[in-house]
C-alpha atoms as a PDB file:
ATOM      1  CA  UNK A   1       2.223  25.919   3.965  1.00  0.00           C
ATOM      2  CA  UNK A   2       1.353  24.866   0.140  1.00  0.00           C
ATOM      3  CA  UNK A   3       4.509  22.884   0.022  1.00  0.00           C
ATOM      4  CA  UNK A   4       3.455  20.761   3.221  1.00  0.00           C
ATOM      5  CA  UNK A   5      -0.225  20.110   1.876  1.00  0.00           C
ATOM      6  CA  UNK A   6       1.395  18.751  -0.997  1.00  0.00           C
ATOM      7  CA  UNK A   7       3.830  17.035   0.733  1.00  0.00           C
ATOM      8  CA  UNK A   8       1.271  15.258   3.493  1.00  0.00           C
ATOM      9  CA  UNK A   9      -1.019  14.666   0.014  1.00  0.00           C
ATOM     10  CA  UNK A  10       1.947  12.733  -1.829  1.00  0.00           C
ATOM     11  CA  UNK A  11       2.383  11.201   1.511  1.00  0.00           C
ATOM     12  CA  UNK A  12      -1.205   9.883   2.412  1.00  0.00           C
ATOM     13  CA  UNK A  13      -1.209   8.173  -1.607  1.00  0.00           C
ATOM     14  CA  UNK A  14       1.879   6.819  -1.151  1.00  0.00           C
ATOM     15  CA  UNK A  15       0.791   5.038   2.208  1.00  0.00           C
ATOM     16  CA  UNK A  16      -2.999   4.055   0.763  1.00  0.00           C
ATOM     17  CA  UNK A  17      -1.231   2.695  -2.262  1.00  0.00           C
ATOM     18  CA  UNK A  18       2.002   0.926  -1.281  1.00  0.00           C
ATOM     19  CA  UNK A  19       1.947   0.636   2.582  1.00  0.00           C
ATOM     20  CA  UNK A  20      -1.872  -0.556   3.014  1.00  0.00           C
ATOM     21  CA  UNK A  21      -1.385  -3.551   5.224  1.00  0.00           C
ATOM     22  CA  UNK A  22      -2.689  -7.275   4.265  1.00  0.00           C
ATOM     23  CA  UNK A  23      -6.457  -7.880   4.548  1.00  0.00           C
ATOM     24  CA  UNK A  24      -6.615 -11.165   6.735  1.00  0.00           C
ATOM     25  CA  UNK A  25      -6.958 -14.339   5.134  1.00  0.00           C
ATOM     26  CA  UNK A  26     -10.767 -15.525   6.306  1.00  0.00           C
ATOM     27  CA  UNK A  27      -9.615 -18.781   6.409  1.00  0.00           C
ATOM     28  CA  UNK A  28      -8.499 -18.619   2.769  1.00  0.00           C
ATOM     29  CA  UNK A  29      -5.025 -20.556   2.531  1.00  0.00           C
ATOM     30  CA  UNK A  30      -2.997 -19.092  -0.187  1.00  0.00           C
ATOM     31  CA  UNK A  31      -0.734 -21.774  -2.128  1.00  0.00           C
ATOM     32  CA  UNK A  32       2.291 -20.390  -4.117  1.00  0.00           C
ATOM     33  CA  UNK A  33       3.711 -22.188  -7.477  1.00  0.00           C
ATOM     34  CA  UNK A  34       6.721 -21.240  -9.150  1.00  0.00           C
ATOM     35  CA  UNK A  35       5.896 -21.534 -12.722  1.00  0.00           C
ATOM     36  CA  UNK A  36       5.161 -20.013 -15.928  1.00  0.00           C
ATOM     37  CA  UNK A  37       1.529 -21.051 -17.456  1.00  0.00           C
ATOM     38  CA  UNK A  38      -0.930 -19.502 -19.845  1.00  0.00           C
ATOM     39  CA  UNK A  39      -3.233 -16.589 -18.131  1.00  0.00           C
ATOM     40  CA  UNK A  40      -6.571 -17.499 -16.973  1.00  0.00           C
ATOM     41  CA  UNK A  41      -8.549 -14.655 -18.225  1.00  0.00           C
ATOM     42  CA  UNK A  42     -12.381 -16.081 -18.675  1.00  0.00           C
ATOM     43  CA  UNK A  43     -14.461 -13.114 -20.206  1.00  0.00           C
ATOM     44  CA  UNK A  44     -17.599 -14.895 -18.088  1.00  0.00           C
ATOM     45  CA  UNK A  45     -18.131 -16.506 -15.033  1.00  0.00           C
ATOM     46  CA  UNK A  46     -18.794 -20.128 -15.103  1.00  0.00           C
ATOM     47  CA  UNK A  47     -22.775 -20.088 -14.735  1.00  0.00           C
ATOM     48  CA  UNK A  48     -23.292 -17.684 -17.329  1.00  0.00           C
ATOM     49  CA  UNK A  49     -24.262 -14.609 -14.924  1.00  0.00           C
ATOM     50  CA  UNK A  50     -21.144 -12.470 -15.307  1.00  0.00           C
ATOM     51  CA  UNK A  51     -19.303 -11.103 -18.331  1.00  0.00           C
ATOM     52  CA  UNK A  52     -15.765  -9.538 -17.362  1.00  0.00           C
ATOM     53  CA  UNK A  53     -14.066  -6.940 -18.626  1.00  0.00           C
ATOM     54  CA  UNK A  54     -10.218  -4.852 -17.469  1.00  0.00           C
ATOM     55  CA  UNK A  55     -11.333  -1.378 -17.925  1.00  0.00           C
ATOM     56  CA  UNK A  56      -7.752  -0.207 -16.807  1.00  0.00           C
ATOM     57  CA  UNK A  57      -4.775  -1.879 -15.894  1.00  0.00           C
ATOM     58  CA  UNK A  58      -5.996  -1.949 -12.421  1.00  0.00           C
ATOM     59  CA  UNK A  59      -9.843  -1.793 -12.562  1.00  0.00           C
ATOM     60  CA  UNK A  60     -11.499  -5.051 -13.238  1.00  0.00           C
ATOM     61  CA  UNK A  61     -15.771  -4.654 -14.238  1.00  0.00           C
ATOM     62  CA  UNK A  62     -18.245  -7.386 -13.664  1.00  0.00           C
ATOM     63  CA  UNK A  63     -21.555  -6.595 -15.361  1.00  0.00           C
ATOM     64  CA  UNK A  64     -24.420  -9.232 -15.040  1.00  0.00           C
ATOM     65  CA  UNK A  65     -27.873  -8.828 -14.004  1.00  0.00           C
ATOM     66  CA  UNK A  66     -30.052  -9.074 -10.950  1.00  0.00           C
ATOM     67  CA  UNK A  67     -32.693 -11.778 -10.200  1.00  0.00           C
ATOM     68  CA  UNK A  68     -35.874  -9.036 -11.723  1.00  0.00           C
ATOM     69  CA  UNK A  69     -33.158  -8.732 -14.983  1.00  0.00           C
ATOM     70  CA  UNK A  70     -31.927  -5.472 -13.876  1.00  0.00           C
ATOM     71  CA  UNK A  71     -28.428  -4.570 -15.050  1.00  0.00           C
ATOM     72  CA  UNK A  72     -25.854  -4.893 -12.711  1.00  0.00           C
ATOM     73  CA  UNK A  73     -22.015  -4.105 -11.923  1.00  0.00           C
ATOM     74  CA  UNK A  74     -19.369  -4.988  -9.657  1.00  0.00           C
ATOM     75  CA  UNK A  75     -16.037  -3.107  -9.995  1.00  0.00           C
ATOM     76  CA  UNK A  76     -12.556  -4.312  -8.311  1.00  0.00           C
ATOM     77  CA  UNK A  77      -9.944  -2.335  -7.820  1.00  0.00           C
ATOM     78  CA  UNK A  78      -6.592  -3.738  -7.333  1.00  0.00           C
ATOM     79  CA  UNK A  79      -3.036  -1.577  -5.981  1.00  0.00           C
ATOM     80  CA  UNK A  80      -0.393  -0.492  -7.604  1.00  0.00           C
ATOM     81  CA  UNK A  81       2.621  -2.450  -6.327  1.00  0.00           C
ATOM     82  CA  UNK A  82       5.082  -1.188  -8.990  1.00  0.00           C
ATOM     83  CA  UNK A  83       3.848   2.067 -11.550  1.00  0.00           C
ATOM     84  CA  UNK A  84       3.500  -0.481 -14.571  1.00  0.00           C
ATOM     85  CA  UNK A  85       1.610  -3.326 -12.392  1.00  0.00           C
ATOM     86  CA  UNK A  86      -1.810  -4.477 -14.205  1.00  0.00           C
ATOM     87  CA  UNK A  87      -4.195  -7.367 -13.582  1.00  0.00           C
ATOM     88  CA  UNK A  88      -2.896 -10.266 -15.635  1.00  0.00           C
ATOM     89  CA  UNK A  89      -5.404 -13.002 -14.538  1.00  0.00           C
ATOM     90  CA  UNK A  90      -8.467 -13.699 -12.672  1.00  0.00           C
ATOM     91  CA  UNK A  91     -11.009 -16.796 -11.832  1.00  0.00           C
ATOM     92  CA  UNK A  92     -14.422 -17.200 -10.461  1.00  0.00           C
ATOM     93  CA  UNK A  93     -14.640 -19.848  -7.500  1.00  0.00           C
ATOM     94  CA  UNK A  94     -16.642 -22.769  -8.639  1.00  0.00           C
ATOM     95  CA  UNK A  95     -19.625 -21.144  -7.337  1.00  0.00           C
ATOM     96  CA  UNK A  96     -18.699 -18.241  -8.877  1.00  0.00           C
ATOM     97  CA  UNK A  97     -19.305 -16.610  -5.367  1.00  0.00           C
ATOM     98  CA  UNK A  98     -15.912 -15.161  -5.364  1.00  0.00           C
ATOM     99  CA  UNK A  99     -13.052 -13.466  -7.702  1.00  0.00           C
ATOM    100  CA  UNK A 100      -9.656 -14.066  -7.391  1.00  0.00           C
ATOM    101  CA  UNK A 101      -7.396 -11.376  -9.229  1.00  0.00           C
ATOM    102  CA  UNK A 102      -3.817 -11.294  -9.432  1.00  0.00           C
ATOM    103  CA  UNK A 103      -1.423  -8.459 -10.892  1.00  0.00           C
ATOM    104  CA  UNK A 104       2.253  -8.167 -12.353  1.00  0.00           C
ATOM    105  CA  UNK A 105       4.585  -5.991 -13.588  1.00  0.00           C
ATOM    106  CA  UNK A 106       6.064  -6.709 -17.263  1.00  0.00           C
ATOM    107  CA  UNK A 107       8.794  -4.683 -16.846  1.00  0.00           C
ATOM    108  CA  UNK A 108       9.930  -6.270 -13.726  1.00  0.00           C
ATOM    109  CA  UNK A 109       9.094  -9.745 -15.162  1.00  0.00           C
ATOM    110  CA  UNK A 110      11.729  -9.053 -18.195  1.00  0.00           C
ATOM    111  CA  UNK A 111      14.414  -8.397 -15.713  1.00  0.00           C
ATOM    112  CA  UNK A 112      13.414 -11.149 -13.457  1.00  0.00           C
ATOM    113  CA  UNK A 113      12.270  -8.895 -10.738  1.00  0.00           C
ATOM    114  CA  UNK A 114       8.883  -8.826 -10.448  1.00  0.00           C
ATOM    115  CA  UNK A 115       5.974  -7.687  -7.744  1.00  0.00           C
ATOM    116  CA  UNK A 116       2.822  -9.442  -7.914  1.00  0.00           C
ATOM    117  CA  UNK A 117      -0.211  -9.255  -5.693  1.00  0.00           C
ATOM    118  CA  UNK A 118      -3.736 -11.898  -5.041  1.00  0.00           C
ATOM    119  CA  UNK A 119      -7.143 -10.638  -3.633  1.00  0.00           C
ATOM    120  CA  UNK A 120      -9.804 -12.469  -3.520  1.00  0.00           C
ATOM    121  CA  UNK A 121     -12.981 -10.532  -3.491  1.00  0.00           C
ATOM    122  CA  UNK A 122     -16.945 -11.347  -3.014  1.00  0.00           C
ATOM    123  CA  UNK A 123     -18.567 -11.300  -6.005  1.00  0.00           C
ATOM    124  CA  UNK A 124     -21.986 -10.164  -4.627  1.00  0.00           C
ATOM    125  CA  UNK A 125     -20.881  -7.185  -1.940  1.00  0.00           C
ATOM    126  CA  UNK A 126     -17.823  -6.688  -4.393  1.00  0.00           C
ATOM    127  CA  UNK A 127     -15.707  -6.812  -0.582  1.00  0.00           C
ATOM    128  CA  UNK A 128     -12.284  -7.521  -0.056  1.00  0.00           C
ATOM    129  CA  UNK A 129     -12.045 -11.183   1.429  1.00  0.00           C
ATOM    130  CA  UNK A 130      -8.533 -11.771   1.268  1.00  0.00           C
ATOM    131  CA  UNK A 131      -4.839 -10.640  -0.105  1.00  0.00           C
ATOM    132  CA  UNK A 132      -1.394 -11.613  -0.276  1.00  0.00           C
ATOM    133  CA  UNK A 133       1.219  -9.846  -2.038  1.00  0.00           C
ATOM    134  CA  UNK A 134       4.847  -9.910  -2.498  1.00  0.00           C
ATOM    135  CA  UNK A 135       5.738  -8.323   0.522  1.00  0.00           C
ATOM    136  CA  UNK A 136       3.948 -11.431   2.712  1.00  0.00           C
ATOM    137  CA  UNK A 137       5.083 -14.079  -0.065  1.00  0.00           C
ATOM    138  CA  UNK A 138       7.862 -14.236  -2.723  1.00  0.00           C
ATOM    139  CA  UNK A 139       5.007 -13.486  -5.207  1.00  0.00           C
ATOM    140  CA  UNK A 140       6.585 -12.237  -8.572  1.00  0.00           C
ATOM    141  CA  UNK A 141       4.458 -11.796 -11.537  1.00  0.00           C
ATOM    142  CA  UNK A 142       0.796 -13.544 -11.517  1.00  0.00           C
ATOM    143  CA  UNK A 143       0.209 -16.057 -14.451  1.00  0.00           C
ATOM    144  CA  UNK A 144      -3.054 -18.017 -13.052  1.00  0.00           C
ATOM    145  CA  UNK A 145      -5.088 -18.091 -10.020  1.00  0.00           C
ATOM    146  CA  UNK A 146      -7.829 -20.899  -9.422  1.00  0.00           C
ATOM    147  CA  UNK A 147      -9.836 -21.987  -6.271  1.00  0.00           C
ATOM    148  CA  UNK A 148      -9.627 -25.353  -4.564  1.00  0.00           C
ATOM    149  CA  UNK A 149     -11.232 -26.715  -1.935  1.00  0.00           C
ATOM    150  CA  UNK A 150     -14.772 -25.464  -1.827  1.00  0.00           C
ATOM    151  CA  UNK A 151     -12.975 -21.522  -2.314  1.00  0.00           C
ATOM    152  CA  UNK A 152     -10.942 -22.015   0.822  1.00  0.00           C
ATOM    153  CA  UNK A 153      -7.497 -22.456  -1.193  1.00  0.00           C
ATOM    154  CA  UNK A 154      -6.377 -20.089  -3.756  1.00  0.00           C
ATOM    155  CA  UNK A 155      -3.273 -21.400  -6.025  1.00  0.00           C
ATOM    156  CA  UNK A 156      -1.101 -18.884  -7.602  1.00  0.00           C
ATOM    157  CA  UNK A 157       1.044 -19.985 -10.461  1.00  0.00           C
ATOM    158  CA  UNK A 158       3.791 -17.109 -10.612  1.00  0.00           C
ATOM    159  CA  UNK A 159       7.222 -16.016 -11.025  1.00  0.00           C
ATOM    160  CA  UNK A 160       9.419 -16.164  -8.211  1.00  0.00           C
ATOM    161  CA  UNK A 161      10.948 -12.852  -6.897  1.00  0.00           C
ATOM    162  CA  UNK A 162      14.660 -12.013  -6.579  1.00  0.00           C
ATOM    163  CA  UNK A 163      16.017 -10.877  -2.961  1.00  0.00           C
ATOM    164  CA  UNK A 164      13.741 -13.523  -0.791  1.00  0.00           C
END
Protein backbone atom coordinates (compact mmCIF):
# COMPACT_ATOMS: atom_id res chain seq x y z
CA UNK A 1 0.00 0.00 0.00
CA UNK A 2 3.17 2.40 0.86
CA UNK A 3 4.65 1.53 -2.45
CA UNK A 4 1.39 2.75 -4.38
CA UNK A 5 1.12 6.12 -2.31
CA UNK A 6 4.46 6.71 -3.43
CA UNK A 7 3.95 5.65 -6.66
CA UNK A 8 0.45 7.81 -7.32
CA UNK A 9 2.70 10.79 -5.38
CA UNK A 10 5.68 10.53 -8.03
CA UNK A 11 2.87 10.27 -10.43
CA UNK A 12 0.63 13.38 -9.58
CA UNK A 13 4.35 15.66 -9.67
CA UNK A 14 5.26 14.27 -12.64
CA UNK A 15 1.82 15.24 -14.34
CA UNK A 16 1.62 18.94 -12.42
CA UNK A 17 5.15 19.47 -13.58
CA UNK A 18 5.66 18.10 -17.11
CA UNK A 19 2.13 17.22 -18.44
CA UNK A 20 0.21 20.54 -17.23
CA UNK A 21 -1.48 21.53 -20.42
CA UNK A 22 -1.00 25.17 -22.17
CA UNK A 23 -2.79 28.11 -20.50
CA UNK A 24 -4.72 29.75 -23.53
CA UNK A 25 -3.28 32.54 -25.24
CA UNK A 26 -5.86 35.64 -24.24
CA UNK A 27 -5.36 36.95 -27.40
CA UNK A 28 -1.59 37.10 -26.85
CA UNK A 29 0.13 36.03 -30.27
CA UNK A 30 3.39 34.43 -29.55
CA UNK A 31 6.19 35.18 -32.32
CA UNK A 32 9.19 32.73 -32.47
CA UNK A 33 12.90 33.89 -33.65
CA UNK A 34 15.63 31.65 -34.21
CA UNK A 35 18.55 33.44 -32.88
CA UNK A 36 21.11 33.87 -30.35
CA UNK A 37 21.05 37.52 -28.54
CA UNK A 38 22.15 38.90 -25.22
CA UNK A 39 19.53 38.10 -22.19
CA UNK A 40 17.14 40.69 -21.25
CA UNK A 41 17.35 40.55 -17.58
CA UNK A 42 16.24 44.29 -16.27
CA UNK A 43 16.66 44.23 -12.36
CA UNK A 44 13.51 46.97 -12.48
CA UNK A 45 10.57 47.53 -14.29
CA UNK A 46 10.50 50.39 -16.61
CA UNK A 47 8.53 53.03 -14.35
CA UNK A 48 10.58 52.56 -11.46
CA UNK A 49 7.87 50.52 -9.29
CA UNK A 50 9.42 47.05 -9.40
CA UNK A 51 12.88 45.74 -8.56
CA UNK A 52 13.39 41.97 -9.75
CA UNK A 53 15.14 39.44 -8.41
CA UNK A 54 15.59 35.05 -9.45
CA UNK A 55 15.41 33.67 -6.05
CA UNK A 56 15.82 30.09 -7.60
CA UNK A 57 16.28 28.85 -10.88
CA UNK A 58 12.62 28.75 -11.25
CA UNK A 59 11.16 31.37 -8.83
CA UNK A 60 11.22 34.86 -10.11
CA UNK A 61 10.36 37.86 -7.00
CA UNK A 62 8.92 41.22 -7.77
CA UNK A 63 9.07 43.49 -4.73
CA UNK A 64 7.71 47.13 -5.12
CA UNK A 65 5.32 48.97 -3.10
CA UNK A 66 1.66 49.77 -2.91
CA UNK A 67 -0.01 53.18 -3.62
CA UNK A 68 -0.04 54.02 0.77
CA UNK A 69 4.04 52.87 0.37
CA UNK A 70 3.41 49.55 1.77
CA UNK A 71 5.88 46.85 0.74
CA UNK A 72 4.82 44.60 -1.71
CA UNK A 73 5.66 41.19 -3.61
CA UNK A 74 4.72 39.27 -6.50
CA UNK A 75 6.32 35.81 -6.94
CA UNK A 76 6.27 33.70 -10.40
CA UNK A 77 6.82 30.44 -10.59
CA UNK A 78 7.81 28.89 -13.76
CA UNK A 79 7.96 24.60 -14.63
CA UNK A 80 10.49 22.51 -14.88
CA UNK A 81 10.64 21.33 -18.51
CA UNK A 82 14.03 19.55 -18.21
CA UNK A 83 15.72 19.01 -14.27
CA UNK A 84 18.43 21.79 -15.09
CA UNK A 85 15.78 24.35 -16.77
CA UNK A 86 16.07 28.01 -15.08
CA UNK A 87 14.63 31.40 -16.04
CA UNK A 88 17.15 32.99 -18.37
CA UNK A 89 15.22 36.22 -19.28
CA UNK A 90 12.29 38.27 -18.56
CA UNK A 91 10.60 41.84 -19.65
CA UNK A 92 7.96 44.09 -18.36
CA UNK A 93 5.28 45.14 -21.10
CA UNK A 94 5.61 48.78 -21.78
CA UNK A 95 3.13 49.41 -19.20
CA UNK A 96 4.80 47.30 -17.10
CA UNK A 97 1.29 45.64 -16.56
CA UNK A 98 2.63 42.33 -17.46
CA UNK A 99 5.87 39.89 -17.17
CA UNK A 100 7.01 37.83 -19.71
CA UNK A 101 9.51 35.01 -18.47
CA UNK A 102 11.16 32.52 -20.45
CA UNK A 103 13.37 29.41 -19.29
CA UNK A 104 16.20 27.08 -20.80
CA UNK A 105 18.20 24.38 -20.16
CA UNK A 106 22.18 24.87 -20.48
CA UNK A 107 22.85 21.52 -20.68
CA UNK A 108 20.53 20.88 -23.47
CA UNK A 109 21.63 24.16 -25.17
CA UNK A 110 25.45 22.74 -25.29
CA UNK A 111 24.27 19.72 -27.12
CA UNK A 112 21.91 21.58 -29.27
CA UNK A 113 18.88 20.12 -27.71
CA UNK A 114 17.22 22.35 -25.76
CA UNK A 115 13.51 22.85 -24.00
CA UNK A 116 12.44 26.25 -23.41
CA UNK A 117 9.16 27.60 -22.15
CA UNK A 118 7.22 31.61 -22.26
CA UNK A 119 4.49 32.75 -19.73
CA UNK A 120 3.36 35.77 -19.58
CA UNK A 121 1.95 36.70 -16.26
CA UNK A 122 -0.08 39.86 -14.69
CA UNK A 123 1.97 41.82 -12.81
CA UNK A 124 -0.74 43.06 -10.36
CA UNK A 125 -2.85 39.56 -9.56
CA UNK A 126 0.63 37.81 -10.26
CA UNK A 127 -1.97 35.32 -12.73
CA UNK A 128 -1.01 33.25 -15.43
CA UNK A 129 -2.12 35.07 -18.77
CA UNK A 130 -0.50 33.05 -21.23
CA UNK A 131 2.22 30.13 -22.14
CA UNK A 132 3.83 28.42 -24.84
CA UNK A 133 6.45 25.94 -24.52
CA UNK A 134 8.36 23.59 -26.57
CA UNK A 135 5.92 21.06 -26.80
CA UNK A 136 3.31 23.72 -28.74
CA UNK A 137 6.41 25.47 -30.57
CA UNK A 138 9.98 24.40 -31.53
CA UNK A 139 11.03 26.61 -28.55
CA UNK A 140 14.70 25.65 -27.53
CA UNK A 141 16.50 27.70 -25.07
CA UNK A 142 15.05 31.39 -24.23
CA UNK A 143 17.57 34.29 -24.91
CA UNK A 144 15.03 37.45 -24.88
CA UNK A 145 11.44 38.05 -24.64
CA UNK A 146 9.87 41.63 -25.32
CA UNK A 147 6.22 42.84 -25.90
CA UNK A 148 4.89 44.42 -29.06
CA UNK A 149 1.88 45.68 -29.93
CA UNK A 150 0.28 47.29 -26.94
CA UNK A 151 1.31 43.59 -24.88
CA UNK A 152 -0.69 41.60 -27.38
CA UNK A 153 2.58 40.07 -29.14
CA UNK A 154 5.28 38.46 -27.25
CA UNK A 155 8.68 37.82 -29.39
CA UNK A 156 10.91 35.10 -28.30
CA UNK A 157 14.44 35.15 -29.54
CA UNK A 158 15.59 31.39 -28.95
CA UNK A 159 17.34 28.40 -30.02
CA UNK A 160 15.69 26.16 -32.26
CA UNK A 161 14.99 22.54 -31.06
CA UNK A 162 16.20 19.31 -32.70
CA UNK A 163 13.42 16.58 -33.72
CA UNK A 164 10.61 19.28 -35.02
Amino acid sequence: MAALRAFMLIASLFVLLFAAPPVPPAGIEFTVLHRRVEPSRPAMSPDGRWKVTRREPLRLLLQGKAADGTPIERTFEMRARRPNSEIITWNFSDDCSQIAIGTGDEIGRSRGDSAGEVRVYDVESAKLIASVSDSQRAIGYVYRVSFEEKGKRVVIECEDISGK
